[in-house]
C-alpha atoms as a PDB file:
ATOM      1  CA  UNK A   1      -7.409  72.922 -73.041  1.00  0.00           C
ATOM      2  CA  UNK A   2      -4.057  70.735 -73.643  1.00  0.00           C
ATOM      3  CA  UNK A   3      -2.855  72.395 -71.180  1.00  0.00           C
ATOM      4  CA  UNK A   4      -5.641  72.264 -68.721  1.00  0.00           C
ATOM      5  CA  UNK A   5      -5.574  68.470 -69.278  1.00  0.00           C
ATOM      6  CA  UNK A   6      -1.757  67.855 -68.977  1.00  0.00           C
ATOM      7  CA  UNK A   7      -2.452  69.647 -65.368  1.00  0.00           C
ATOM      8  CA  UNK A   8      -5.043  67.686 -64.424  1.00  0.00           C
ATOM      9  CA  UNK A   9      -3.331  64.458 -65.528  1.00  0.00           C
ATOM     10  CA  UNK A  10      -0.186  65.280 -63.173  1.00  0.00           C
ATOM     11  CA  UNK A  11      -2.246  66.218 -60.068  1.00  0.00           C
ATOM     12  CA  UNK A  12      -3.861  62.765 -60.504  1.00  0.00           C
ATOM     13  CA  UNK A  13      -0.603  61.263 -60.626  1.00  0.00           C
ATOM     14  CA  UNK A  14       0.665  62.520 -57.754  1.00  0.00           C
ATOM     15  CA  UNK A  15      -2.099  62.194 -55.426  1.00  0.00           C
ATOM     16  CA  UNK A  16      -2.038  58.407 -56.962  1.00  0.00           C
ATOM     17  CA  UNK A  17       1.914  58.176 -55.682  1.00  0.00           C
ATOM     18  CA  UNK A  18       1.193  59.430 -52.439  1.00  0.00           C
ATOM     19  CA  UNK A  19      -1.412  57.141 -51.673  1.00  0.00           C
ATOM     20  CA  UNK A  20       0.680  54.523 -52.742  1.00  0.00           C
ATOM     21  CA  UNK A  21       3.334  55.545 -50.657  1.00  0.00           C
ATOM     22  CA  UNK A  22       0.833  55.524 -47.359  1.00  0.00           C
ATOM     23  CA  UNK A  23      -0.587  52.157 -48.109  1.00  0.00           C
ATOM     24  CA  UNK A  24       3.093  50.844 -48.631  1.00  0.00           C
ATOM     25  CA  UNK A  25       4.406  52.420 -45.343  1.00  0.00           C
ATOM     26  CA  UNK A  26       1.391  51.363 -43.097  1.00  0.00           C
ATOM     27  CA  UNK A  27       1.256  47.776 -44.211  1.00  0.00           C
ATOM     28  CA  UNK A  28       4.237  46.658 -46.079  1.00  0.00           C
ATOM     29  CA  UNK A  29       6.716  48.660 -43.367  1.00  0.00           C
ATOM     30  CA  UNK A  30       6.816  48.152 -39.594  1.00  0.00           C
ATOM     31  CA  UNK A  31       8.182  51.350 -37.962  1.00  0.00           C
ATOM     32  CA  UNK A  32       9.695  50.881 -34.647  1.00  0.00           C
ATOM     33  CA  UNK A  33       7.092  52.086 -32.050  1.00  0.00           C
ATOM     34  CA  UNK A  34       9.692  52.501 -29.278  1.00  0.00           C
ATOM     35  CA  UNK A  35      13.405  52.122 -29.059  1.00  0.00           C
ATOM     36  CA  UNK A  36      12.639  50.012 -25.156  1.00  0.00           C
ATOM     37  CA  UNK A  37      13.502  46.335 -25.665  1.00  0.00           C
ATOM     38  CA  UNK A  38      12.030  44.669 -22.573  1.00  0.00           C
ATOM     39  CA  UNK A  39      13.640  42.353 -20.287  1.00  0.00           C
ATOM     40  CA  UNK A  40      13.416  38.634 -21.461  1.00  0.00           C
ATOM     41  CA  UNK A  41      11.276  35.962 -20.105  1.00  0.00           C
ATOM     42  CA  UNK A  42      12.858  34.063 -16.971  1.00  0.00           C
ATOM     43  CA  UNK A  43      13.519  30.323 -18.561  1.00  0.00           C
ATOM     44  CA  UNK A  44      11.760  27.171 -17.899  1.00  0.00           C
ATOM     45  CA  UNK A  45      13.069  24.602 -15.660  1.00  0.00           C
ATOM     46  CA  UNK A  46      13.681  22.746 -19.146  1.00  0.00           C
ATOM     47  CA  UNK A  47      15.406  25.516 -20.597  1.00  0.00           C
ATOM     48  CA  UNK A  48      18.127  25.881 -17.912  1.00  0.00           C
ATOM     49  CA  UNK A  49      18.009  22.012 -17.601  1.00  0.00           C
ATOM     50  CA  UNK A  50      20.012  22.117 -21.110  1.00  0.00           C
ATOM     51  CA  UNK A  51      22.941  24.052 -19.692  1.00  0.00           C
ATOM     52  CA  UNK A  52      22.832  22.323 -16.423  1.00  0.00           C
ATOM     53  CA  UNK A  53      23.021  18.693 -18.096  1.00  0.00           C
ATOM     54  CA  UNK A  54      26.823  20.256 -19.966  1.00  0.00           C
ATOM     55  CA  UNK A  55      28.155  21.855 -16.746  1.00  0.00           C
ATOM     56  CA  UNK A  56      30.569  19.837 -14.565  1.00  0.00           C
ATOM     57  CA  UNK A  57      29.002  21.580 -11.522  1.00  0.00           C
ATOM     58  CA  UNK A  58      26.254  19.285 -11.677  1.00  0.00           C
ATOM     59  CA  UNK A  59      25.186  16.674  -9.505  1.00  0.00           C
ATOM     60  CA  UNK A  60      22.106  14.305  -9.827  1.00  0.00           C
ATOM     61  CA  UNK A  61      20.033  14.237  -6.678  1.00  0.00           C
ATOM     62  CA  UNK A  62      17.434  11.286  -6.203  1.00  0.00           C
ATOM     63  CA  UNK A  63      14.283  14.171  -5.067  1.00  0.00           C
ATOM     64  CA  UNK A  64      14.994  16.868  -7.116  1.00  0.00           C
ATOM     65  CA  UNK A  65      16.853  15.559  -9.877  1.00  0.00           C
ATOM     66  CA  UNK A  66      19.794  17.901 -11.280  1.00  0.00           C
ATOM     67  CA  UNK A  67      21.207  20.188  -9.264  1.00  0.00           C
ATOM     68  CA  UNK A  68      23.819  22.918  -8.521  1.00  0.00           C
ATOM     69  CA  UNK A  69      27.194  20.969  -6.569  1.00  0.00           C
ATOM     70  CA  UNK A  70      28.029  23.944  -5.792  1.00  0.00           C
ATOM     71  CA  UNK A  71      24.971  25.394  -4.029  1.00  0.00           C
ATOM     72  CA  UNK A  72      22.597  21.954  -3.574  1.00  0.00           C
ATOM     73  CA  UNK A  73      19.710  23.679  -5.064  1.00  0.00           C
ATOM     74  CA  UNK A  74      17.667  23.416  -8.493  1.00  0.00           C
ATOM     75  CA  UNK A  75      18.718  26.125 -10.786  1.00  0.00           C
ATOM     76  CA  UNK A  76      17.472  29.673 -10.261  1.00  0.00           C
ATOM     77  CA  UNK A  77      19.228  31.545 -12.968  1.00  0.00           C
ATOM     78  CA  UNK A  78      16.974  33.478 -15.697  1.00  0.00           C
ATOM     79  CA  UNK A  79      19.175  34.433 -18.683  1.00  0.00           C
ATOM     80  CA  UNK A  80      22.549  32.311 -17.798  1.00  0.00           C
ATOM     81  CA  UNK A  81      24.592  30.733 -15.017  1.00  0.00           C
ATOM     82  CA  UNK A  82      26.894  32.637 -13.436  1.00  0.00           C
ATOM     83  CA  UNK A  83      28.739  29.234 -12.490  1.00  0.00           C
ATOM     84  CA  UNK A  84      28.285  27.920 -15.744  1.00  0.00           C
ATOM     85  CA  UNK A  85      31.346  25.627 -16.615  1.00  0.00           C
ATOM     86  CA  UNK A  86      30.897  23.668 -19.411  1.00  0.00           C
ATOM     87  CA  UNK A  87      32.140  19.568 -19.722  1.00  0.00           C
ATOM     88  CA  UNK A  88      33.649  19.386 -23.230  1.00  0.00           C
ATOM     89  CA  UNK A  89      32.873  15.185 -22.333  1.00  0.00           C
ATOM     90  CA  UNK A  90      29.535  15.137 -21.890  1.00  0.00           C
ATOM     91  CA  UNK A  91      27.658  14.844 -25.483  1.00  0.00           C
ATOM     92  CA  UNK A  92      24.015  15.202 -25.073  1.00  0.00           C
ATOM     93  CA  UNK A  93      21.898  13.718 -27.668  1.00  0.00           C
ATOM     94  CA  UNK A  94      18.478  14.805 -28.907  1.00  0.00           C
ATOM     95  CA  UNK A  95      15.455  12.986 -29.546  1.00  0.00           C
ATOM     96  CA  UNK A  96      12.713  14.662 -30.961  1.00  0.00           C
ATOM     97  CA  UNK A  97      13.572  18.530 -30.246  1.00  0.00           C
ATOM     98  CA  UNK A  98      14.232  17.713 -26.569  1.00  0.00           C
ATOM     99  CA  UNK A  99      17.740  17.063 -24.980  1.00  0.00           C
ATOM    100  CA  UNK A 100      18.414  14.089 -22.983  1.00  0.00           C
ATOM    101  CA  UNK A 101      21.003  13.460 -19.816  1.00  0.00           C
ATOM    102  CA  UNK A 102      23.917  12.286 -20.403  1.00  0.00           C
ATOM    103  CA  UNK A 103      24.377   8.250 -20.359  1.00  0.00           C
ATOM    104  CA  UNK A 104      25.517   7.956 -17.065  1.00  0.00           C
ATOM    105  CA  UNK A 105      23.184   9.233 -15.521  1.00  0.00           C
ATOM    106  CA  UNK A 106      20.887   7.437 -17.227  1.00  0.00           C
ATOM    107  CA  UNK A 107      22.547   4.415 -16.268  1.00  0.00           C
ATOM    108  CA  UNK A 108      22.627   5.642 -12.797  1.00  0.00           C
ATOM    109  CA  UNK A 109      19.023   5.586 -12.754  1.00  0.00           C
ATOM    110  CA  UNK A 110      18.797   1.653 -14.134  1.00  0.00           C
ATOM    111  CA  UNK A 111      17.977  -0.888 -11.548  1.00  0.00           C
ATOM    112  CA  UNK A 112      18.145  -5.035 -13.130  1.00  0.00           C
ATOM    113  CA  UNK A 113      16.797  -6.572  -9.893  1.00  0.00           C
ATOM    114  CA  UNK A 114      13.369  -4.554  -9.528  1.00  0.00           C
ATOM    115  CA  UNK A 115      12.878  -4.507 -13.413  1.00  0.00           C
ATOM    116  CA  UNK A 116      13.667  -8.041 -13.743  1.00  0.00           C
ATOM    117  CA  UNK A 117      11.555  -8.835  -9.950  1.00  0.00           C
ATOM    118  CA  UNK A 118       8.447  -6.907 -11.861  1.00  0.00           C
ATOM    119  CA  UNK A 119       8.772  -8.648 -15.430  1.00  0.00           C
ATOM    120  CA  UNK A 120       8.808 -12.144 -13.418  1.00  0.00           C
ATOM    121  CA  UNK A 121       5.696 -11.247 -11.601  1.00  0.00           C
ATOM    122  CA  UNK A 122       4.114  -9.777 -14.833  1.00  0.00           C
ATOM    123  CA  UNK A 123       5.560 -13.019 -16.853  1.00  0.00           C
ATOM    124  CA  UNK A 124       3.545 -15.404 -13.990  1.00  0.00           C
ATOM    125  CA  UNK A 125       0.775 -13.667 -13.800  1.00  0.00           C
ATOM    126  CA  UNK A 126       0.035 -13.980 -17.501  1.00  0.00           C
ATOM    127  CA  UNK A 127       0.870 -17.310 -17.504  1.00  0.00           C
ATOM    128  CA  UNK A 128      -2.133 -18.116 -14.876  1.00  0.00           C
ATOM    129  CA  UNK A 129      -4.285 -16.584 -16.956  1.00  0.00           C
ATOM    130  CA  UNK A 130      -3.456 -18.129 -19.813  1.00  0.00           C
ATOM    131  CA  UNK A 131      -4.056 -20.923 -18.260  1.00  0.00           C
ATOM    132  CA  UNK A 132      -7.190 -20.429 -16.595  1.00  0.00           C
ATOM    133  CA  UNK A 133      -8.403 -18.839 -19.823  1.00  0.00           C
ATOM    134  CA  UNK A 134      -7.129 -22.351 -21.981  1.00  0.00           C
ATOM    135  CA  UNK A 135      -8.823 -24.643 -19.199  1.00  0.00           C
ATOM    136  CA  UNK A 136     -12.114 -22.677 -19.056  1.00  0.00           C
ATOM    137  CA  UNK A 137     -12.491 -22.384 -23.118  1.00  0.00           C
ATOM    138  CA  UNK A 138     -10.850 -25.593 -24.218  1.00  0.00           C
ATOM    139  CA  UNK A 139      -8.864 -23.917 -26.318  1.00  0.00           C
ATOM    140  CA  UNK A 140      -5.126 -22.864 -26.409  1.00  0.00           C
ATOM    141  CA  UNK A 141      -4.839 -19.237 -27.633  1.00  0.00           C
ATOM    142  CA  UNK A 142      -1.768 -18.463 -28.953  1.00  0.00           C
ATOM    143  CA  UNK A 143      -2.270 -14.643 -28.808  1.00  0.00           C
ATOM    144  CA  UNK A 144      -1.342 -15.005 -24.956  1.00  0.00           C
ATOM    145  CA  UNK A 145       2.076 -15.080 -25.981  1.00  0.00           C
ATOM    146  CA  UNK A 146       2.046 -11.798 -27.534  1.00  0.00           C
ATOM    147  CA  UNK A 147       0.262 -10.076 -24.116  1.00  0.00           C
ATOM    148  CA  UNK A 148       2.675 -12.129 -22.002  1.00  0.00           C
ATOM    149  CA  UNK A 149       5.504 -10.418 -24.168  1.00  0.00           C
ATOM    150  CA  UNK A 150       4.117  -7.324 -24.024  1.00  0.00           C
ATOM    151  CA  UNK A 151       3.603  -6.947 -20.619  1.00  0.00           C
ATOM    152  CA  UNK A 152       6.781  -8.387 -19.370  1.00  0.00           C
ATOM    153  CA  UNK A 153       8.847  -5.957 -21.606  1.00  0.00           C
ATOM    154  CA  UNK A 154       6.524  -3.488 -20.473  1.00  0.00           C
ATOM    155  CA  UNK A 155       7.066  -4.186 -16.369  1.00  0.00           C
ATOM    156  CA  UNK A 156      10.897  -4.484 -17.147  1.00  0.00           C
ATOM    157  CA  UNK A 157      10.859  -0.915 -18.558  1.00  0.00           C
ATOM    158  CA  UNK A 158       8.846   0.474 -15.819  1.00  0.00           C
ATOM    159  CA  UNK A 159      10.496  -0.911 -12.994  1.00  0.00           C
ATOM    160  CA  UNK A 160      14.082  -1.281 -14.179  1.00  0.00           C
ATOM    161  CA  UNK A 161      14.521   1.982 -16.562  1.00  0.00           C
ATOM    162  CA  UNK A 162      17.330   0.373 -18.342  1.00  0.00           C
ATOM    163  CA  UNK A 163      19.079   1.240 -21.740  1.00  0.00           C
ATOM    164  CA  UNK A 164      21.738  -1.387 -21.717  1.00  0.00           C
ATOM    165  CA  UNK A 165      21.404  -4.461 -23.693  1.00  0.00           C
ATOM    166  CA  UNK A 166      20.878  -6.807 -20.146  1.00  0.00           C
ATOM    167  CA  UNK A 167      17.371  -5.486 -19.960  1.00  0.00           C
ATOM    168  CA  UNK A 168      16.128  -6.630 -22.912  1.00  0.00           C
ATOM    169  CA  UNK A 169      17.957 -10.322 -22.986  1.00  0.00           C
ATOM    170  CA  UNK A 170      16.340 -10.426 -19.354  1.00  0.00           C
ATOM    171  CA  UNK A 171      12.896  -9.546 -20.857  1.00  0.00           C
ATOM    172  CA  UNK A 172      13.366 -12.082 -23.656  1.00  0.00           C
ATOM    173  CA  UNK A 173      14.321 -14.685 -21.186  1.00  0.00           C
ATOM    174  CA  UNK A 174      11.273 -14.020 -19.360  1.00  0.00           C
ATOM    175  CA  UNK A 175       8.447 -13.947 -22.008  1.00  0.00           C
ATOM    176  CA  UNK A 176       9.773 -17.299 -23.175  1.00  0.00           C
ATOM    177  CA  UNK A 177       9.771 -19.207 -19.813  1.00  0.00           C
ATOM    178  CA  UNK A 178       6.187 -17.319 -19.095  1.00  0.00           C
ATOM    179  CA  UNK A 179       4.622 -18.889 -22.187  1.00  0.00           C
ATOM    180  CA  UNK A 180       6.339 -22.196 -21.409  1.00  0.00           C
ATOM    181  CA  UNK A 181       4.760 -21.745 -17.784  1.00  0.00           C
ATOM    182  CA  UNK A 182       1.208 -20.829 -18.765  1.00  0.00           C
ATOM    183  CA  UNK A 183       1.308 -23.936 -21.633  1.00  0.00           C
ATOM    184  CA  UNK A 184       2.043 -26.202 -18.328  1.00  0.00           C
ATOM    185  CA  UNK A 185      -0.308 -24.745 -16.465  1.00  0.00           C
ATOM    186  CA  UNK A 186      -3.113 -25.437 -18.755  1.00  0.00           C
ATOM    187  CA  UNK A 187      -1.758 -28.958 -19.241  1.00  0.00           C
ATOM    188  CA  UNK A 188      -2.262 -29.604 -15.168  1.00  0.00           C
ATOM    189  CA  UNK A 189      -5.677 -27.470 -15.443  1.00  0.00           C
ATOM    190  CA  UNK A 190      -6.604 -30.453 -17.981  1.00  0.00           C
ATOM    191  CA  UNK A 191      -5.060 -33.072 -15.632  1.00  0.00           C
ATOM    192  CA  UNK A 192      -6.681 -31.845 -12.728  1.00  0.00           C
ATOM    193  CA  UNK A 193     -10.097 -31.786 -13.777  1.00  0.00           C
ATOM    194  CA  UNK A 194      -9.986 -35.247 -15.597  1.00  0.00           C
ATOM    195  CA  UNK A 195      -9.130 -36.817 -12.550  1.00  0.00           C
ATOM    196  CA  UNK A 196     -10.955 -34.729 -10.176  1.00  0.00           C
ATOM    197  CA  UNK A 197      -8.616 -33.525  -8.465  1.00  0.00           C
ATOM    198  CA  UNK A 198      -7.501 -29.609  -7.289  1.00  0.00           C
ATOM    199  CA  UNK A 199      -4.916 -27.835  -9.085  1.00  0.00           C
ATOM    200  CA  UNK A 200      -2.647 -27.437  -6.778  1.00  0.00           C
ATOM    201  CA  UNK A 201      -2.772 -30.913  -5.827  1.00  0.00           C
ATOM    202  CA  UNK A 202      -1.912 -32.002  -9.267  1.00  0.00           C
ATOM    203  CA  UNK A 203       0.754 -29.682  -8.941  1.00  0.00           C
ATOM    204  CA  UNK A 204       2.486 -31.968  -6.510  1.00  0.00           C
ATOM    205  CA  UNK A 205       1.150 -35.066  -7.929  1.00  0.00           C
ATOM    206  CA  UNK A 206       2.462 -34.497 -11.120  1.00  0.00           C
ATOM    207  CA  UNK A 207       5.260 -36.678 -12.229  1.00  0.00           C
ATOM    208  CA  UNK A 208       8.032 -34.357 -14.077  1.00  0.00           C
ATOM    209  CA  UNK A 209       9.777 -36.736 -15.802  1.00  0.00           C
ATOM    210  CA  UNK A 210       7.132 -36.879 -18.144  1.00  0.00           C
ATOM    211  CA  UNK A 211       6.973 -33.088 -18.513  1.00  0.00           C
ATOM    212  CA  UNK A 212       9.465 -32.909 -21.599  1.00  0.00           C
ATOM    213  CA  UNK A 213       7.231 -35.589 -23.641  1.00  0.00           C
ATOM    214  CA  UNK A 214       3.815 -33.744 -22.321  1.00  0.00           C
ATOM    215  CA  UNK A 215       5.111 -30.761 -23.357  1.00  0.00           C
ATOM    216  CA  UNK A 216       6.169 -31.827 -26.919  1.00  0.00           C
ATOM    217  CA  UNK A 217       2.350 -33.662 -27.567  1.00  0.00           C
ATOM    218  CA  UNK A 218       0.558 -30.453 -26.248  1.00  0.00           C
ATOM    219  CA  UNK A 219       3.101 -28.238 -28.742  1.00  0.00           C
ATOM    220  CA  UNK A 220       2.085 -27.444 -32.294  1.00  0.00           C
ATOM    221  CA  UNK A 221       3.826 -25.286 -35.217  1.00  0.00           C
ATOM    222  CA  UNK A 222       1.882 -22.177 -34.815  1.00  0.00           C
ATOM    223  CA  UNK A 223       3.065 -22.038 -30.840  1.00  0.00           C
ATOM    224  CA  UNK A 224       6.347 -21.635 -31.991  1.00  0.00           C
ATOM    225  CA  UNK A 225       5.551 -18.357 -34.265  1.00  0.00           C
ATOM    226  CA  UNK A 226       4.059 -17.089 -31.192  1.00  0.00           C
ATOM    227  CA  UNK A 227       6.291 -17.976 -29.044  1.00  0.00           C
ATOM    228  CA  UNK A 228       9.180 -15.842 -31.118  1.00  0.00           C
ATOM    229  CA  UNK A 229       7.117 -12.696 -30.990  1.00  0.00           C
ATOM    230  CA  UNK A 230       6.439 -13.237 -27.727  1.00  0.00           C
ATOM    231  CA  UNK A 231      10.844 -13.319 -26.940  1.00  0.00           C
ATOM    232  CA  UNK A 232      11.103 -10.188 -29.702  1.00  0.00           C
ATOM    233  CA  UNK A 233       8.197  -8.067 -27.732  1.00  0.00           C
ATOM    234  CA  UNK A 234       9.901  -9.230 -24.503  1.00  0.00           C
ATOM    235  CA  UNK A 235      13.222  -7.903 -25.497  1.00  0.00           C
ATOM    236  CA  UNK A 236      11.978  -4.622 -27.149  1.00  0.00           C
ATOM    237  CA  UNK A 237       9.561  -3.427 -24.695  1.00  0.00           C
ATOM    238  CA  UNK A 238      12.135  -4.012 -21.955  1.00  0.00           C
ATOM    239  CA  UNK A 239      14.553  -0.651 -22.821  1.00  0.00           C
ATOM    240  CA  UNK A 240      13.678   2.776 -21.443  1.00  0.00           C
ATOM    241  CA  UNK A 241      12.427   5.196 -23.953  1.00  0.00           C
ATOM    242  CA  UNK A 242      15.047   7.518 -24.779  1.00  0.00           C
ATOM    243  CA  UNK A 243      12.617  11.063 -23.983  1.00  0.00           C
ATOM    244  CA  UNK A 244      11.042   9.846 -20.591  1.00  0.00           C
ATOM    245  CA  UNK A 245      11.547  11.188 -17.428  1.00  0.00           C
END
């Protein structure tokens, strides 16, 4: 009976270790279906972009952006350039997981006069509204500033696309004199309507040599916290985003 038992016992075990051995192979192993590997994907536009940006064949063209000085056209490749010659100058930087152009040609892309045209038009048109807004409520609001900074830097950026130091001195520039524009305005707003007279006309009847001692009576402590966040957004918001196209 021993003997019976022992038997029994090993047959257990070894249908036991088999199992095991199945269960192991089908979930803990991966066996290789098929020796084919298949052909990889063709790459993005972004993907051959990143080789493109270090070769000195490139060439920046104002449609199509990058492109192939060799050929003229957009890159076409799948796995790798053919053409590829790498420029041990150019070092590209990366800003979150994505690689950026070179400097130069973001620099090429930079234009002062339109960005600094747009943040003068943004600048003036917050300053009317200011204000129109300080006439019609009686009140001066000193959180103008910070939307006249913010949208200055903001047009600068737009329009201009620059990343040198220029754009955002020009922005600061800009958000100050708008806030010093729209506190005038709402001084001849108040003017014009105690006298009865239009705005514009005020405009012209306005003496200016009294402007620096209006100016200072109308001015108040707080206006000059607001004024300073107003020049800091104006110079921030003015750069190009490192990332954008």
């Amino acid at each position: 009976m021993n003997r019976d038992f022992y038997n029994l016992r090993h047959h257990t075990q070894e249908i036991l270790l088999q199992l095991i051995t199945y269960l192991a192979q089908e979930h803990f192993f991966v066996k290789p279906k098929s020796s084919f590997i298949p052909f990889p994907n063709p790459m993005t536009r972004e993907e051959q972009l990143q080789f493109c940006r270090q070769c000195q064949n490139r060439r920046f063209d104002a449609e199509h952006g990058l492109v192939c000085a060799l050929t003229g056209e957009v890159a076409a490749f799948e796995i790798e350039c053919p053409d590829f010659s790498e420029d041990g100058n150019v070092k590209l930087q990366e800003a979150n997981g994505r690689f950026l152009a070179p400097l130069s040609e973001l620099r090429g892309e930079q234009n002062l006069p339109l960005g600094l045209s747009a943040g003068i038009i943004a600048g003036s048109l917050g300053a009317i509204l200011w204000g129109v807004i300080t006439v019609a409520t009686g009140f001066q609001i000193g959180y103008m500033a910070l939307a006249i900074g913010f949208g200055v830097g903001l047009a600068i950026r737009q329009m201009g696309k620059g990343i040198d130091q220029i754009f955002g001195i020009s922005g600061a520039i800009v958000a100050l004199s708008s806030c010093l524009l729209g506190n005038f305005l709402s001084v001849i707003g108040f003017l014009a309507n105690q006298e009865n007279l239009g705005y514009i006309e005020t405009l012209f009847l306005f003496d200016y040599s009294y402007l620096p001692e209006v100016m200072m009576e109308t001015f108040s402590g707080i206006d000059l916290v607001f004024y300073a966040i107003a020049v800091i957004q104006g110079y921030k918001f003015s750069f190009r985003k490192l990332g954008e196209e």
